[in-house]
C-alpha atoms as a PDB file:
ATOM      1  CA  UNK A   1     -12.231-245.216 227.737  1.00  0.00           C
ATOM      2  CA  UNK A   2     -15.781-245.758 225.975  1.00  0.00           C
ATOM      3  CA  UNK A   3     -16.136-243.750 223.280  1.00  0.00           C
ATOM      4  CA  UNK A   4     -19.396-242.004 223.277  1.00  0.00           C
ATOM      5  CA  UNK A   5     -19.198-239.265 220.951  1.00  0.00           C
ATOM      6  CA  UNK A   6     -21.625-237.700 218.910  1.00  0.00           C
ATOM      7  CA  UNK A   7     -21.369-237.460 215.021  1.00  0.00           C
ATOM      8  CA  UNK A   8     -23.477-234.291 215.365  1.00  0.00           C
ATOM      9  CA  UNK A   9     -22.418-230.604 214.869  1.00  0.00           C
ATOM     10  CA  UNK A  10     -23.971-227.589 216.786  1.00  0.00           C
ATOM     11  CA  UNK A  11     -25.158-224.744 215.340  1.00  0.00           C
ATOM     12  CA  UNK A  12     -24.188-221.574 217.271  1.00  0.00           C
ATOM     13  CA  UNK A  13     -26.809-218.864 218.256  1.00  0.00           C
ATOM     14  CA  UNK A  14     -25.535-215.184 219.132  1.00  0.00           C
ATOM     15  CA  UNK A  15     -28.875-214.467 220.127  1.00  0.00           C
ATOM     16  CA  UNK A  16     -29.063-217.705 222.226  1.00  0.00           C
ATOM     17  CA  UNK A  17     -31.244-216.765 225.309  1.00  0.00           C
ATOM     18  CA  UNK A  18     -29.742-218.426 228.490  1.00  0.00           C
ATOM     19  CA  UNK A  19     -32.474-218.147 230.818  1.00  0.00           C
ATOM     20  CA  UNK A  20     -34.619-220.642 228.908  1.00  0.00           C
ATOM     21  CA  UNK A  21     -32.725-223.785 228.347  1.00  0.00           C
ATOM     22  CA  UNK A  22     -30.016-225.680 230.747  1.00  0.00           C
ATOM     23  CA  UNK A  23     -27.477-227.024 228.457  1.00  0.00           C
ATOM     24  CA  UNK A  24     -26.359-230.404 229.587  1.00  0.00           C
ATOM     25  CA  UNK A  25     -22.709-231.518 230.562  1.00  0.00           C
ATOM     26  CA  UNK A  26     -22.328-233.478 227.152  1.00  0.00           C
ATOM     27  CA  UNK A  27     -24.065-230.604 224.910  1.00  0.00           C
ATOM     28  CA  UNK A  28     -20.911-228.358 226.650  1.00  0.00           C
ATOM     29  CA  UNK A  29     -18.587-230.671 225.702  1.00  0.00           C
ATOM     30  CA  UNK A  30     -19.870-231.057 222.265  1.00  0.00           C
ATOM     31  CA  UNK A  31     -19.991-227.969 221.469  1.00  0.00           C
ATOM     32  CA  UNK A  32     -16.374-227.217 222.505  1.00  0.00           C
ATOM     33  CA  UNK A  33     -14.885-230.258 220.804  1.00  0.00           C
ATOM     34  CA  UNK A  34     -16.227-228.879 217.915  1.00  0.00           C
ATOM     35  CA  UNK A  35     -14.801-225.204 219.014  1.00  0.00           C
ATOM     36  CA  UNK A  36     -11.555-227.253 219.499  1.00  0.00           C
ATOM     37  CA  UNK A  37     -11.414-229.100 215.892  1.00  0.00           C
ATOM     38  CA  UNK A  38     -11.145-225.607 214.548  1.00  0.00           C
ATOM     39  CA  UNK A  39      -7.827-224.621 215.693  1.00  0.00           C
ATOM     40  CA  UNK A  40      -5.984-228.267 216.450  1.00  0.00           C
ATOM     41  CA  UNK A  41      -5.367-231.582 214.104  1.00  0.00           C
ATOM     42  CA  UNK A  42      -6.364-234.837 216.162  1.00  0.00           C
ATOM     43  CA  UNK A  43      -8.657-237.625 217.942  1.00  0.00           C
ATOM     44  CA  UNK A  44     -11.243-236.225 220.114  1.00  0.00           C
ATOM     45  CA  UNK A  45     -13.167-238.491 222.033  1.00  0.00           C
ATOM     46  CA  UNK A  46     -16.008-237.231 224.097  1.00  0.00           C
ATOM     47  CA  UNK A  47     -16.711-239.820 226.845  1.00  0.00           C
ATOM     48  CA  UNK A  48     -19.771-237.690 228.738  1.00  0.00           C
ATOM     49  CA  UNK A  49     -17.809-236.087 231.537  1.00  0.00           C
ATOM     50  CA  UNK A  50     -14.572-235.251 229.327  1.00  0.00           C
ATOM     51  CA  UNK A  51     -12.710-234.984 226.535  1.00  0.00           C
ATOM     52  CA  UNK A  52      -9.738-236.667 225.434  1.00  0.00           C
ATOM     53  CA  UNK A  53      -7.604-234.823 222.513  1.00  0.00           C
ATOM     54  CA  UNK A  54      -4.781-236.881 220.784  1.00  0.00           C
ATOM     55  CA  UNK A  55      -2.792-234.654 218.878  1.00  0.00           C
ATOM     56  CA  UNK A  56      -1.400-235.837 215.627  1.00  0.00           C
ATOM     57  CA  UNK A  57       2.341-234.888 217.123  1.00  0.00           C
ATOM     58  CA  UNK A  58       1.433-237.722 219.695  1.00  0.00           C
ATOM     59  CA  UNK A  59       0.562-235.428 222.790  1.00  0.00           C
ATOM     60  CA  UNK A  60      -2.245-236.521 224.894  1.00  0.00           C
ATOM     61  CA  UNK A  61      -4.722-233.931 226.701  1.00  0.00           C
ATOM     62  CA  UNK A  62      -7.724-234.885 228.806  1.00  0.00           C
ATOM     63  CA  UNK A  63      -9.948-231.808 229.540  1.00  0.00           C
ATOM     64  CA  UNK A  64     -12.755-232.673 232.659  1.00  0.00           C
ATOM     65  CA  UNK A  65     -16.029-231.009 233.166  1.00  0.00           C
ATOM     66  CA  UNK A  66     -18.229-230.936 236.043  1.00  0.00           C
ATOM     67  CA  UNK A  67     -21.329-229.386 236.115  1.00  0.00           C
ATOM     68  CA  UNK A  68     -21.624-226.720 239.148  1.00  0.00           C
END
């Protein structure tokens, strides 16, 4: 799997107005990576249409997002 991440961080908006932006499929999947590294120790790789979480225990988790 390519590794395509990002070495950017998101800043969260509460007062983030929907209507006027589309966020892309990788700018979702940024932004919960990040969400992610908060609560679990591993290797997340974000390849554009999913993540892949290796957790320091050695479990493996791939999460897949389509856009719909």
């Amino acid at each position: 799997m390519k590794d395509n991440s990002k070495n950017t961080e998101h800043i969260f908006d509460t007062k983030f107005d929907e209507s006027n932006c589309k966020l892309s499929l990788d700018d979702m999947l940024l932004d919960l990576k990040v969400l992610i590294k908060e609560y679990y120790c591993g290797t997340f790789t974000n390849d554009g249409k999913s993540l892949k979480i290796t957790l320091n225990n050695g479990q493996k988790f791939l999460l897949n997002m389509t856009a719909i």
